[in-house]
PDB file of N, CA and C in Angstrom:
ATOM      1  N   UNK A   1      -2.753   1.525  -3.224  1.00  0.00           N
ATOM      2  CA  UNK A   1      -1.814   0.747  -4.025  1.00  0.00           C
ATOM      3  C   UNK A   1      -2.192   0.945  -5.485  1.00  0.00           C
ATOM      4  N   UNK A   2      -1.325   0.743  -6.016  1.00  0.00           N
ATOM      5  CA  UNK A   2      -0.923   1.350  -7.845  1.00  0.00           C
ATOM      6  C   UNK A   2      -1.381   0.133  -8.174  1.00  0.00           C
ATOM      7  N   UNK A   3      -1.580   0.176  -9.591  1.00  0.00           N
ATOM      8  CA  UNK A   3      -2.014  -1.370 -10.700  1.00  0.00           C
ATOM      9  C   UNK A   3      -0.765  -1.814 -10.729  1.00  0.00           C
ATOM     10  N   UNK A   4      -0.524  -3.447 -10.406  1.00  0.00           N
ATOM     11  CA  UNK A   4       0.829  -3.659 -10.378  1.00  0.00           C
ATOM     12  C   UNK A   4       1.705  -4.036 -11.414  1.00  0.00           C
ATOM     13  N   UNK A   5       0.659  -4.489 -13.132  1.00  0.00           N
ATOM     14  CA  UNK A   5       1.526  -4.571 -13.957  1.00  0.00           C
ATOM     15  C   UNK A   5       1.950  -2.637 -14.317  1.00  0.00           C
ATOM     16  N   UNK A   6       1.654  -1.818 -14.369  1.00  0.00           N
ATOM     17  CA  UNK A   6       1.673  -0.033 -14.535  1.00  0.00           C
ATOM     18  C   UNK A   6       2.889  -0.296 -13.555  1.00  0.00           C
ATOM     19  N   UNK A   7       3.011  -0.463 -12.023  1.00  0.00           N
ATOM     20  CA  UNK A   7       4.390  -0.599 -11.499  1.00  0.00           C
ATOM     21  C   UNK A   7       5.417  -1.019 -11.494  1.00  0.00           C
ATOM     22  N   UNK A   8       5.338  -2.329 -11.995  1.00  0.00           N
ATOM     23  CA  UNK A   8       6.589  -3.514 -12.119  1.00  0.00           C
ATOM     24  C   UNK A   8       6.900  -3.325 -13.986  1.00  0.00           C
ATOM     25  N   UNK A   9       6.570  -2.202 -14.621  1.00  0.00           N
ATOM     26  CA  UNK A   9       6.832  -2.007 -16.239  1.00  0.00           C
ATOM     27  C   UNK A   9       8.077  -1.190 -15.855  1.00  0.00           C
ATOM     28  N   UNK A  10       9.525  -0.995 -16.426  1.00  0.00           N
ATOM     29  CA  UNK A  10      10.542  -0.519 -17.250  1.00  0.00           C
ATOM     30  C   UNK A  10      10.672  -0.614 -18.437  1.00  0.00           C
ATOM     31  N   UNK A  11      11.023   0.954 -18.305  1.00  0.00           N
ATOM     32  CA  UNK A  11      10.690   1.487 -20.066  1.00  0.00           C
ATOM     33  C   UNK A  11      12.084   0.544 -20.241  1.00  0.00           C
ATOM     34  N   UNK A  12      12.209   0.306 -21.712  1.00  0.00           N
ATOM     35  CA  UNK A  12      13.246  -0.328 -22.711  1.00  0.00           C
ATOM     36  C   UNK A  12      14.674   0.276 -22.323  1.00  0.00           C
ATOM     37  N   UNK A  13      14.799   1.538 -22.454  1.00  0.00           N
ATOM     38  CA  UNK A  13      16.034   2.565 -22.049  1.00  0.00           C
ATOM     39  C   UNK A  13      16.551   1.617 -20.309  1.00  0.00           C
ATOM     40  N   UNK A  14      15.378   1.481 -19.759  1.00  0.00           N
ATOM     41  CA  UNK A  14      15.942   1.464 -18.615  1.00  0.00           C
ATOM     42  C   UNK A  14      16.540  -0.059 -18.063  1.00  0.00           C
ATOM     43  N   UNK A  15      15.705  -0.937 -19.015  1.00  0.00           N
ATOM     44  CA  UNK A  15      16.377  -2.116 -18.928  1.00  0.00           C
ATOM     45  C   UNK A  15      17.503  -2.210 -19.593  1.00  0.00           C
ATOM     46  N   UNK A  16      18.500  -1.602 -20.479  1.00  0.00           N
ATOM     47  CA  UNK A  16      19.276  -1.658 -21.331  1.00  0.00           C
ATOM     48  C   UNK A  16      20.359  -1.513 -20.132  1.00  0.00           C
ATOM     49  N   UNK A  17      19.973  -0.509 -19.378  1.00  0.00           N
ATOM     50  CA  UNK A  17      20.933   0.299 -18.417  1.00  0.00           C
ATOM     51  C   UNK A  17      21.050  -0.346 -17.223  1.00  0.00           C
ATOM     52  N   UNK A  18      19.986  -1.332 -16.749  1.00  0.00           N
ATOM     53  CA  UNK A  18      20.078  -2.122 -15.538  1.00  0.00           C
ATOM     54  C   UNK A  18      21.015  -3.448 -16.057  1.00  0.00           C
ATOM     55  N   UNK A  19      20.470  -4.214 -17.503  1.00  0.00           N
ATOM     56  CA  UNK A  19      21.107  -4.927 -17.497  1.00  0.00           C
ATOM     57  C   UNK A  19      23.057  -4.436 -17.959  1.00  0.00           C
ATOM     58  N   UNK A  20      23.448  -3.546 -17.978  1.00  0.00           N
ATOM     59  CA  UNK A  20      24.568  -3.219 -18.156  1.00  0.00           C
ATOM     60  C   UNK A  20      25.254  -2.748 -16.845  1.00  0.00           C
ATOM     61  N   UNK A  21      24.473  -2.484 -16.158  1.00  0.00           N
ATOM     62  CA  UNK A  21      24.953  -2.496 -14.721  1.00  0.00           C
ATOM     63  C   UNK A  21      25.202  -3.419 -13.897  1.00  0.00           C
ATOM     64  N   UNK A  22      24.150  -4.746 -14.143  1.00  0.00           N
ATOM     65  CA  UNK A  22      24.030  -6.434 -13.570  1.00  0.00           C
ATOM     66  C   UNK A  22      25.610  -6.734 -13.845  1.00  0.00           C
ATOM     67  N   UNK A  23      25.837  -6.527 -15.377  1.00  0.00           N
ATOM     68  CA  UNK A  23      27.246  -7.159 -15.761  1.00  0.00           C
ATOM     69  C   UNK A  23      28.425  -6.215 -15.328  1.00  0.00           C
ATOM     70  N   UNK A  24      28.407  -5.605 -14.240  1.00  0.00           N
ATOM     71  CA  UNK A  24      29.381  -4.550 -13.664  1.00  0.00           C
ATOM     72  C   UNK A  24      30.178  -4.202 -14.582  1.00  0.00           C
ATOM     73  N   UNK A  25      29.108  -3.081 -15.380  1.00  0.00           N
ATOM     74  CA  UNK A  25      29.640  -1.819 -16.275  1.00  0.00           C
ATOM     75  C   UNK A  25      30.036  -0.894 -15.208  1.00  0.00           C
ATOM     76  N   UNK A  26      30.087   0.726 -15.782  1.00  0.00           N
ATOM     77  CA  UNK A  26      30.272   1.511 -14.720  1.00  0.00           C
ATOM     78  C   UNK A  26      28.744   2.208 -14.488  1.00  0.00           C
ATOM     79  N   UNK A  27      28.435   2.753 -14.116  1.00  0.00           N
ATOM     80  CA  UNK A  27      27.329   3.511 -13.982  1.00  0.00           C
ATOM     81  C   UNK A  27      27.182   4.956 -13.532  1.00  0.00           C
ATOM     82  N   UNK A  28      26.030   5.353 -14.180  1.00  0.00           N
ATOM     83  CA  UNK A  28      26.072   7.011 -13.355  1.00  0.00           C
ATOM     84  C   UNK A  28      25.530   6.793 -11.728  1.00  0.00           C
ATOM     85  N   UNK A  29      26.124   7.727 -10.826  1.00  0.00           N
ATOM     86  CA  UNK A  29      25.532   7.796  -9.322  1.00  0.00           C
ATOM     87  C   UNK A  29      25.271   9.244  -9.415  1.00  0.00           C
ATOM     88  N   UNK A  30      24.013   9.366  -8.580  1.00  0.00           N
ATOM     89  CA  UNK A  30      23.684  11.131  -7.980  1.00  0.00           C
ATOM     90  C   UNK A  30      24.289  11.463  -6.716  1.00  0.00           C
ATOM     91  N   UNK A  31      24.662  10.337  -5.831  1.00  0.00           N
ATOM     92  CA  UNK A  31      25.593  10.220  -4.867  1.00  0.00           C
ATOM     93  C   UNK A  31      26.960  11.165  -4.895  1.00  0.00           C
ATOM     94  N   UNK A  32      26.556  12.063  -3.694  1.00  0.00           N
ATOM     95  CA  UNK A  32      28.358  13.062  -3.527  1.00  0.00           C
ATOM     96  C   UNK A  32      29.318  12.156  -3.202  1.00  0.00           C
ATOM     97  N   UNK A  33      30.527  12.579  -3.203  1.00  0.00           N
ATOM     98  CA  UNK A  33      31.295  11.640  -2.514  1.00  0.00           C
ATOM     99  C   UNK A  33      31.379  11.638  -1.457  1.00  0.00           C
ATOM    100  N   UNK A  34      30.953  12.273  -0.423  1.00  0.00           N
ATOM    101  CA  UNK A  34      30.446  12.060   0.888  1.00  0.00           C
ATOM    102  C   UNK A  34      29.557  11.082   1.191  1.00  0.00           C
ATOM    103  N   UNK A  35      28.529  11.117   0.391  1.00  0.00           N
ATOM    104  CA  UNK A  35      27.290  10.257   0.617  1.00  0.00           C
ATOM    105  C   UNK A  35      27.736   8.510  -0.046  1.00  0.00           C
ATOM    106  N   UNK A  36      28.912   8.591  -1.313  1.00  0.00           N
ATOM    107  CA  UNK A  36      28.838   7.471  -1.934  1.00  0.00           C
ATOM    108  C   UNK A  36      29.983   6.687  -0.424  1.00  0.00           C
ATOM    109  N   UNK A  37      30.920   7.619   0.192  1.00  0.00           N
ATOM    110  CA  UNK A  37      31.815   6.958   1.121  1.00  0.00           C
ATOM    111  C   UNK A  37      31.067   6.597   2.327  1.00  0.00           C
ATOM    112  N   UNK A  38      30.354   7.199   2.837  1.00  0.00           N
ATOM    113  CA  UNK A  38      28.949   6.847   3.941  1.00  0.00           C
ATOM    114  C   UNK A  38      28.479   5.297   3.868  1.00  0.00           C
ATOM    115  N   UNK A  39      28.072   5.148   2.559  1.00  0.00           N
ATOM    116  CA  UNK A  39      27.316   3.861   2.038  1.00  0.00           C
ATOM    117  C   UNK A  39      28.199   2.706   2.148  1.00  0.00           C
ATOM    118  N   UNK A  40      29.596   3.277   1.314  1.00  0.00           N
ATOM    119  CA  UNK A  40      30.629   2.004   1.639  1.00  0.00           C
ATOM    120  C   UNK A  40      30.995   1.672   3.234  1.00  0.00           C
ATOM    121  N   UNK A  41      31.196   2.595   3.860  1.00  0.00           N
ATOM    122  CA  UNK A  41      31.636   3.025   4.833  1.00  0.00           C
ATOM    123  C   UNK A  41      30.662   1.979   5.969  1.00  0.00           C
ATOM    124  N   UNK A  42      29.430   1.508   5.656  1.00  0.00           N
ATOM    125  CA  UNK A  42      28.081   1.007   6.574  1.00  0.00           C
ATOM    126  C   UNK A  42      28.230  -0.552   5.934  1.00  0.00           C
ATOM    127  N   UNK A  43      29.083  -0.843   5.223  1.00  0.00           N
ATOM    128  CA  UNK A  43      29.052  -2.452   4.601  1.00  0.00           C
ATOM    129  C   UNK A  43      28.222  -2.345   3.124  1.00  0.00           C
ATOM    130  N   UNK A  44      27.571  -1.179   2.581  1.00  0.00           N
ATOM    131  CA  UNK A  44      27.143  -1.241   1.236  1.00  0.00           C
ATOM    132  C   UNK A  44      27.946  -1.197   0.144  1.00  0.00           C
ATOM    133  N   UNK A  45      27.442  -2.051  -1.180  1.00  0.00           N
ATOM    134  CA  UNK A  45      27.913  -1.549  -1.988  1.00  0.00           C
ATOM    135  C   UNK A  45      27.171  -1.093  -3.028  1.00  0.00           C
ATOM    136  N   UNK A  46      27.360   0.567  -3.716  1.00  0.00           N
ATOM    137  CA  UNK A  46      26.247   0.618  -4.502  1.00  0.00           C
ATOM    138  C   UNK A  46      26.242  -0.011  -5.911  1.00  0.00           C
ATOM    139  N   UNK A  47      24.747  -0.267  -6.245  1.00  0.00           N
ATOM    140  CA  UNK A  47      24.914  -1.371  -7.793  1.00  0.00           C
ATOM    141  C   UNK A  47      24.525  -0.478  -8.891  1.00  0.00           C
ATOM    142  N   UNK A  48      24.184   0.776  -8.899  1.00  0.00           N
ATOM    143  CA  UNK A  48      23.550   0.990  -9.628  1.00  0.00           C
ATOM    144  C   UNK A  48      22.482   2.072  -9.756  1.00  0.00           C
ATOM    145  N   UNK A  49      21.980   2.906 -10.666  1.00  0.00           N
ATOM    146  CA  UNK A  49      21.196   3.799 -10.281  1.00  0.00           C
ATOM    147  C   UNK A  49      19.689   3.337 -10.866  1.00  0.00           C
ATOM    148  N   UNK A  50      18.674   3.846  -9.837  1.00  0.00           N
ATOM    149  CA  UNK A  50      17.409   3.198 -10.581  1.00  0.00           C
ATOM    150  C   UNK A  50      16.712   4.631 -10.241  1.00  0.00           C
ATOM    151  N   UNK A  51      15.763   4.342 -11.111  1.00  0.00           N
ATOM    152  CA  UNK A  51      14.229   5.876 -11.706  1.00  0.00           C
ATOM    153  C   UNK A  51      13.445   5.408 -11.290  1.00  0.00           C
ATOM    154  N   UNK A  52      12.306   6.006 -11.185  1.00  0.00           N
ATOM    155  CA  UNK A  52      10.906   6.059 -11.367  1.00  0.00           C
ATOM    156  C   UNK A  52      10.393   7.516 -11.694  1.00  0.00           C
ATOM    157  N   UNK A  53       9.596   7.128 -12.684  1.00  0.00           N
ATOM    158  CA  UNK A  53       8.725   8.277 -13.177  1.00  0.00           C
ATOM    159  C   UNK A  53       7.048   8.139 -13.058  1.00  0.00           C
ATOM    160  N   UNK A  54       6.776   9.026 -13.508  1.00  0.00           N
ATOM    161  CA  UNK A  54       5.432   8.904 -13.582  1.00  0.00           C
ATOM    162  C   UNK A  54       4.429  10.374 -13.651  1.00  0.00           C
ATOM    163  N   UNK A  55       3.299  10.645 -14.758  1.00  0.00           N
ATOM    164  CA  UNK A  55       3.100  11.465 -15.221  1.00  0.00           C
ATOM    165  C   UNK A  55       1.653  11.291 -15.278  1.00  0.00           C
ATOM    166  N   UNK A  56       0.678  11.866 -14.794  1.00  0.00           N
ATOM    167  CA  UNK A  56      -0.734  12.542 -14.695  1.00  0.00           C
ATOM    168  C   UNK A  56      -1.285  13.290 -15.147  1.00  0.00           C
ATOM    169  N   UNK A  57      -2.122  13.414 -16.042  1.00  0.00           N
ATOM    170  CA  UNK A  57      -2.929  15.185 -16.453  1.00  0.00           C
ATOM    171  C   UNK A  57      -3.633  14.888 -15.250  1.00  0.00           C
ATOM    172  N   UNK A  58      -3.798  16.221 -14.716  1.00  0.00           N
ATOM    173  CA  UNK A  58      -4.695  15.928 -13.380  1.00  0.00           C
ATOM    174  C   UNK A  58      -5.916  16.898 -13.343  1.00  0.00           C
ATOM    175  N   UNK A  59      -5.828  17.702 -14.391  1.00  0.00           N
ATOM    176  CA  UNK A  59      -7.147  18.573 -14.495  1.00  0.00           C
ATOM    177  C   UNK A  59      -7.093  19.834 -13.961  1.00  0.00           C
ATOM    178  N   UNK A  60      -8.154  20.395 -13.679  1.00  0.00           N
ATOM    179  CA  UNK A  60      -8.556  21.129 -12.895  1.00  0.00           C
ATOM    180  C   UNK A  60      -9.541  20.703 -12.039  1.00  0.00           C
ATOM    181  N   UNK A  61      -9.903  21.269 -10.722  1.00  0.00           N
ATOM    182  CA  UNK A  61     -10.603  21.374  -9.289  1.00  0.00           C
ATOM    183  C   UNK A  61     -10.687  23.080  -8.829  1.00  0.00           C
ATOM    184  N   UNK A  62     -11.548  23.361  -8.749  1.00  0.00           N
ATOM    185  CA  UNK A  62     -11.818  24.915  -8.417  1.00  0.00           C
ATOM    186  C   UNK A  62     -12.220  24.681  -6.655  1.00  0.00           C
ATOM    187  N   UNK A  63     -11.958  26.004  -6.168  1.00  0.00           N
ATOM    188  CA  UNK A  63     -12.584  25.972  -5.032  1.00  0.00           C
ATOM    189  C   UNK A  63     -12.518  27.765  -5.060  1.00  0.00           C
ATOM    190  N   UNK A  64     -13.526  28.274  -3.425  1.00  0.00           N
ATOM    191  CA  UNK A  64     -13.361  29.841  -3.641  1.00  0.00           C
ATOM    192  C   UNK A  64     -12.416  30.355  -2.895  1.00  0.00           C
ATOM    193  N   UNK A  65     -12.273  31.409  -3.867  1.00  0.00           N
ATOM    194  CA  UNK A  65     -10.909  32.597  -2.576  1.00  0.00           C
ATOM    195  C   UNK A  65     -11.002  32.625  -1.503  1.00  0.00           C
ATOM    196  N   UNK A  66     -12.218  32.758  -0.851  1.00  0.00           N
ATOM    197  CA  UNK A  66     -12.165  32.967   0.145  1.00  0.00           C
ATOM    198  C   UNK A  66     -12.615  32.088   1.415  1.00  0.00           C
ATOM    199  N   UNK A  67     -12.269  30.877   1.037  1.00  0.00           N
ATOM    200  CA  UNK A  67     -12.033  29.878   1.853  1.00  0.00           C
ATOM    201  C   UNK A  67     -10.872  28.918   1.483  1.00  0.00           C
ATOM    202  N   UNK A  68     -10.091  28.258   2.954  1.00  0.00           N
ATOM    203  CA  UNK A  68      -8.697  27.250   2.462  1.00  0.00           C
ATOM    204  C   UNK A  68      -9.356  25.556   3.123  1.00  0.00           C
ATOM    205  N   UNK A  69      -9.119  25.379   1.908  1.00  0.00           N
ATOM    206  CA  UNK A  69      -9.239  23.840   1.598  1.00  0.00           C
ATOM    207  C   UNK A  69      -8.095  23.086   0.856  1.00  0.00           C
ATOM    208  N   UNK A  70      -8.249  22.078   1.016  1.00  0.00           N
ATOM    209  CA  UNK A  70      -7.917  21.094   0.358  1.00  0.00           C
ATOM    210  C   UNK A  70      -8.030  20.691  -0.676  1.00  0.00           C
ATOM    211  N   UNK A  71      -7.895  20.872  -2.238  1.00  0.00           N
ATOM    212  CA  UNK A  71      -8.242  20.416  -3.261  1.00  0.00           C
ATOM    213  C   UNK A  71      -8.028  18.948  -3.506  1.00  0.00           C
ATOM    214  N   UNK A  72      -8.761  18.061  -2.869  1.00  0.00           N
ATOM    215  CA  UNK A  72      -8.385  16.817  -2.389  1.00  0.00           C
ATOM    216  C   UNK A  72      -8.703  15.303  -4.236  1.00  0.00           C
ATOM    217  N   UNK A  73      -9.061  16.168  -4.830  1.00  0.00           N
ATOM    218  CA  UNK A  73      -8.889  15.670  -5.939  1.00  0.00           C
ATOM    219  C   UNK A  73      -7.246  15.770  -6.756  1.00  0.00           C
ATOM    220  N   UNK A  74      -6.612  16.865  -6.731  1.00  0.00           N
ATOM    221  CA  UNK A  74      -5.581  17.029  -6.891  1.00  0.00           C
ATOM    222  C   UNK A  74      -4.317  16.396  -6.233  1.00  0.00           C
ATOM    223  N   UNK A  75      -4.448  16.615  -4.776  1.00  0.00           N
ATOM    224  CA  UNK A  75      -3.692  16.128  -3.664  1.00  0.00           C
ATOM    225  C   UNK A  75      -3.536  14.398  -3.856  1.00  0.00           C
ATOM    226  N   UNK A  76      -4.951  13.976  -4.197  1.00  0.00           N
ATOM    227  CA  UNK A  76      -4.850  12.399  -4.437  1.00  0.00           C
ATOM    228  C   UNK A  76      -4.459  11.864  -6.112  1.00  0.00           C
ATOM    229  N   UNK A  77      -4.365  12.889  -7.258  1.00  0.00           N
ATOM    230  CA  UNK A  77      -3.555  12.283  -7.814  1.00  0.00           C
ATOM    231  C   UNK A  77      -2.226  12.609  -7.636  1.00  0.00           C
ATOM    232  N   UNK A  78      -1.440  12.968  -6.946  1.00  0.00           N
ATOM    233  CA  UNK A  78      -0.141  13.957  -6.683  1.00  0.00           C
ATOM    234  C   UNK A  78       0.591  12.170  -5.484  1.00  0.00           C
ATOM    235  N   UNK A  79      -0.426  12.255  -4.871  1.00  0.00           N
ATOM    236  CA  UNK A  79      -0.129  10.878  -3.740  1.00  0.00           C
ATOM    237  C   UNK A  79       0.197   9.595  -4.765  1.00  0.00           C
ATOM    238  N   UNK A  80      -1.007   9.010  -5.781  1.00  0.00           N
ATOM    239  CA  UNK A  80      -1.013   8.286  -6.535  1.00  0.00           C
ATOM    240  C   UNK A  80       0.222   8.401  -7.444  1.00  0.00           C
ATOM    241  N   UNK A  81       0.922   8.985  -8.099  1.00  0.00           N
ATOM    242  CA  UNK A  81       1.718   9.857  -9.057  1.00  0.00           C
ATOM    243  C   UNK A  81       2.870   9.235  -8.386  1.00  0.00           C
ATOM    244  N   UNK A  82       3.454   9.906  -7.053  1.00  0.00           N
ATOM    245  CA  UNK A  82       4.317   9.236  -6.093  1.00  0.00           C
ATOM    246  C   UNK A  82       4.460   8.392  -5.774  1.00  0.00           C
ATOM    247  N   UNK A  83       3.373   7.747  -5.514  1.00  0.00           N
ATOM    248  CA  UNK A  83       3.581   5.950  -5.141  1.00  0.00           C
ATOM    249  C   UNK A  83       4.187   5.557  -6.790  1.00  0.00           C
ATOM    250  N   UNK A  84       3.294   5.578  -7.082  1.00  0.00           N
ATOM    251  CA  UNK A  84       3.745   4.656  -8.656  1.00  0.00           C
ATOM    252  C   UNK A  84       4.969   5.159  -8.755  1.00  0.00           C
ATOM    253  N   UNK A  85       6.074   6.040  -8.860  1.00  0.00           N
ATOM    254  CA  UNK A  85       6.974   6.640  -9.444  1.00  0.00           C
ATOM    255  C   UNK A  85       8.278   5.714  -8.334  1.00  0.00           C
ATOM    256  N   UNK A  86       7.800   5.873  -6.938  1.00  0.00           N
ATOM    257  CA  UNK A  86       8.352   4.939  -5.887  1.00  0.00           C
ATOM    258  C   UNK A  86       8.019   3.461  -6.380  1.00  0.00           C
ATOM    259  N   UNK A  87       7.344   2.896  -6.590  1.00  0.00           N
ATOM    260  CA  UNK A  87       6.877   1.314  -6.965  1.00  0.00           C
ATOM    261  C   UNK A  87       7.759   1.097  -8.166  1.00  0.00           C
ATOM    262  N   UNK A  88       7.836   1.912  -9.278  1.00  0.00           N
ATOM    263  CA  UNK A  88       8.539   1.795 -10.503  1.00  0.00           C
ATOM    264  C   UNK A  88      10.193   1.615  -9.804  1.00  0.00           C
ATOM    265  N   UNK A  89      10.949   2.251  -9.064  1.00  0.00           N
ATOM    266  CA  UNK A  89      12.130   2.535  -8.671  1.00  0.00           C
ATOM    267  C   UNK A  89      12.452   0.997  -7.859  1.00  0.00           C
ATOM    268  N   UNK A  90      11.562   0.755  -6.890  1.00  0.00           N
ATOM    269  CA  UNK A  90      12.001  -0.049  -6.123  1.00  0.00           C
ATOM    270  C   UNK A  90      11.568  -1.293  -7.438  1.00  0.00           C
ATOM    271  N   UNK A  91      11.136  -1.396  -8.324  1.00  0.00           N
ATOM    272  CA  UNK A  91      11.019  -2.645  -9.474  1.00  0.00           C
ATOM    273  C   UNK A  91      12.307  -2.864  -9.562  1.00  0.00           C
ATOM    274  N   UNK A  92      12.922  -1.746 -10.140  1.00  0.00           N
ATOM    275  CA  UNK A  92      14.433  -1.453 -11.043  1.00  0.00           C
ATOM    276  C   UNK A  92      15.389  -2.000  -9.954  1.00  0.00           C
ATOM    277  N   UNK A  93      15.306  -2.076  -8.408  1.00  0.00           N
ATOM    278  CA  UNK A  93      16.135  -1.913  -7.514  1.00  0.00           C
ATOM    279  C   UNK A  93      16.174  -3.685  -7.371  1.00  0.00           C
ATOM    280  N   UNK A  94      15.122  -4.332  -7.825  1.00  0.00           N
ATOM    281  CA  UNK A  94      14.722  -5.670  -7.329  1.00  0.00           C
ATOM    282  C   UNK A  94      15.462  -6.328  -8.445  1.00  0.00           C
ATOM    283  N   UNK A  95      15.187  -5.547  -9.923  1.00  0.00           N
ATOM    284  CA  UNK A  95      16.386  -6.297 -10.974  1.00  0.00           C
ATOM    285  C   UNK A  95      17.707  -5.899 -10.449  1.00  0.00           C
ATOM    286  N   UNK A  96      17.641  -5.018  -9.906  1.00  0.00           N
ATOM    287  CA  UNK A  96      19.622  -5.183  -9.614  1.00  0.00           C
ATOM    288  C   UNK A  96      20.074  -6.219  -8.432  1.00  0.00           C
ATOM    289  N   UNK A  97      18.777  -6.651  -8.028  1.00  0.00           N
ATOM    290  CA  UNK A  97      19.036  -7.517  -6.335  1.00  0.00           C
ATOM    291  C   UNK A  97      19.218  -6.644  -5.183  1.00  0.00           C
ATOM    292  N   UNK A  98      19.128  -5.143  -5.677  1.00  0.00           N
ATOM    293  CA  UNK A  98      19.692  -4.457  -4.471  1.00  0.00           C
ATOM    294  C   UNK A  98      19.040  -4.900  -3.044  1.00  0.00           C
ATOM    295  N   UNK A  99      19.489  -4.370  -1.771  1.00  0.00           N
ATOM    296  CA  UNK A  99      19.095  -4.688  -0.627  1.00  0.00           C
ATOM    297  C   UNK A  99      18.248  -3.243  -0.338  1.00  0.00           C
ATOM    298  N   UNK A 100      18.414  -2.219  -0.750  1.00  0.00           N
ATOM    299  CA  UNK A 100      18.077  -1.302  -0.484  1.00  0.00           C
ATOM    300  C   UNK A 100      18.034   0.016  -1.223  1.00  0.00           C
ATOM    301  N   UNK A 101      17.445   1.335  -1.021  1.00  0.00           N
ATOM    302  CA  UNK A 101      17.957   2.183  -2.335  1.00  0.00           C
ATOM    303  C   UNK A 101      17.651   3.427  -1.156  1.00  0.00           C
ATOM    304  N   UNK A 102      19.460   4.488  -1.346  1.00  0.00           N
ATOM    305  CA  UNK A 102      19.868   5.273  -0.662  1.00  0.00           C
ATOM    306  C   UNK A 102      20.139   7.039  -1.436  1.00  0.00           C
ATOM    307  N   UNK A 103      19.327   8.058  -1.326  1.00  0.00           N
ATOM    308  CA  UNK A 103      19.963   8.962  -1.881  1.00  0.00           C
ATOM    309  C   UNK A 103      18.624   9.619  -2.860  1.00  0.00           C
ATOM    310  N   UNK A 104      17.283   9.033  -2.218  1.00  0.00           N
ATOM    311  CA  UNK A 104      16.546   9.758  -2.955  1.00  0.00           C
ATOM    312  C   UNK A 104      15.540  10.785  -2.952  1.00  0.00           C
ATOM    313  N   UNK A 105      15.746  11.364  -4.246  1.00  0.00           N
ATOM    314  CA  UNK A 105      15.061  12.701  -4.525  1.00  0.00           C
ATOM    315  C   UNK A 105      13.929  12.542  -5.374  1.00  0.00           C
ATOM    316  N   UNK A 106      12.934  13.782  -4.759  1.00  0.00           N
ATOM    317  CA  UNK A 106      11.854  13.872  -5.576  1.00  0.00           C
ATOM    318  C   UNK A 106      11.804  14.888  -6.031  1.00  0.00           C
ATOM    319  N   UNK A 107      11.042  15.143  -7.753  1.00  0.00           N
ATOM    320  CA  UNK A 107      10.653  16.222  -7.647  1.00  0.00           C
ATOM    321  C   UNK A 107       9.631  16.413  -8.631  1.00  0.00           C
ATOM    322  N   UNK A 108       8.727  17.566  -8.532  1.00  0.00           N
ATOM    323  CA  UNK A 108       7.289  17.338  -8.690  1.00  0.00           C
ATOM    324  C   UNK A 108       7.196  18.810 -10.153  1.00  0.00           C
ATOM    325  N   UNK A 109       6.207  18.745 -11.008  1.00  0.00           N
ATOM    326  CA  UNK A 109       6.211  20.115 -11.518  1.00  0.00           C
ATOM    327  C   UNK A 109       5.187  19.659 -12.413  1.00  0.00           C
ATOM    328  N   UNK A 110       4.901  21.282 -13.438  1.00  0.00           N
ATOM    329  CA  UNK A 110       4.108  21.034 -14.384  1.00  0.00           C
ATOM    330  C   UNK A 110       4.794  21.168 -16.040  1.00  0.00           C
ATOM    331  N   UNK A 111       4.123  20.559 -17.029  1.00  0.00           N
ATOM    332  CA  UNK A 111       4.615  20.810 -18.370  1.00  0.00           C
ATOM    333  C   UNK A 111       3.676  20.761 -19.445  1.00  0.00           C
ATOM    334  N   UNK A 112       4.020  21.057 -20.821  1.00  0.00           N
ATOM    335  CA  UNK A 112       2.631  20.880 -21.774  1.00  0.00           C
ATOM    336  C   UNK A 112       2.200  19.577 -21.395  1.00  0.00           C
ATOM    337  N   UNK A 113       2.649  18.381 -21.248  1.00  0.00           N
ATOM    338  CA  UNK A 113       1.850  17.195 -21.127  1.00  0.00           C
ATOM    339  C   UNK A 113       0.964  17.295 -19.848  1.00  0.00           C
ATOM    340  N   UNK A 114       1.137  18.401 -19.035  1.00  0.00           N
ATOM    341  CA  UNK A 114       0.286  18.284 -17.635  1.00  0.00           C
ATOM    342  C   UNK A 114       1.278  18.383 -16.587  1.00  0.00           C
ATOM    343  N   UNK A 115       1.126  17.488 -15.275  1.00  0.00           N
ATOM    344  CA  UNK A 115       1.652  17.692 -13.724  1.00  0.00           C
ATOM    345  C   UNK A 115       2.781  16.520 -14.023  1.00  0.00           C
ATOM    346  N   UNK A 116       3.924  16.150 -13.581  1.00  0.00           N
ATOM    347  CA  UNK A 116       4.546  15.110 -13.400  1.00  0.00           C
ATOM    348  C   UNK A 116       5.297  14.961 -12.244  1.00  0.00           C
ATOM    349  N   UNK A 117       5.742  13.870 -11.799  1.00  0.00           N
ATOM    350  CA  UNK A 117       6.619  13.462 -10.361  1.00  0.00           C
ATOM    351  C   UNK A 117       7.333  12.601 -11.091  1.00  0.00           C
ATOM    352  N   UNK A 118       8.808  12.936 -10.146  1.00  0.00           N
ATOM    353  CA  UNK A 118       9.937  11.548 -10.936  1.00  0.00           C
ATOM    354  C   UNK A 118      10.625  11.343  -9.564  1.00  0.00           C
ATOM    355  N   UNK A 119      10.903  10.093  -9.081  1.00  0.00           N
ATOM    356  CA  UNK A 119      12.183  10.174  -7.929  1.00  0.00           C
ATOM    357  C   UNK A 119      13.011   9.139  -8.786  1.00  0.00           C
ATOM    358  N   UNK A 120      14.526   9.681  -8.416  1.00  0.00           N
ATOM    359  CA  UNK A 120      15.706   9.069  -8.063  1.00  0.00           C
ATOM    360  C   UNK A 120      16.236   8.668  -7.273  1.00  0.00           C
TER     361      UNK A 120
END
């Protein structure tokens, strides 16, 4: 488990956008229209889109060529990275009241700031 004030934080941007969604603005969905008619289709209605991010320098960990391992220093901030990025999302999902959150993607990479994970 993640530090829970680091989980339950939304950046400023994102409260701007939840609370404009609370007051049934319109909102962006990543939802096809297949997937958004599915949801209605089961008794849902969707409220809203929520993030989580979350970003690690994670270093380096060496191991040799010629053995396969686990770089289990890496692997566990990559796990950590994910949870938090999931914990942040389902925060955002709890300000909208949602019941649930349908349609999400992860995805993982590197950049000058280091390794990052974000789901939608």
């Amino acid at each position: 488990m993640t530090d829970a004030p680091a989980a339950q934080w939304v950046p400023e941007g994102g409260t701007g956008r939840l609370a404009e969604t609370a007051q049934g603005k319109c909102f962006t969905s990543d939802l096809s229209v297949d997937e958004f008619v599915l949801v209605r289709e089961s008794g849902f209605v969707p409220l809203g889109l929520v993030m989580g991010t979350s970003m690690y320098h994670m270093g380096l960990q060496y191991a040799g060529w010629k053995q396969s391992v686990e770089l289990t220093v890496l692997s566990q901030a990559m796990y950590n990275a994910r949870e938090l990025a999931v914990e942040r999302m389902v925060t955002e999902a709890v300000q909208l009241d949602a019941d649930g959150i349908v349609g999400v993607d992860h995805w993982h990479g590197a950049g000058a700031g280091g390794r990052w994970t974000a789901v939608a």
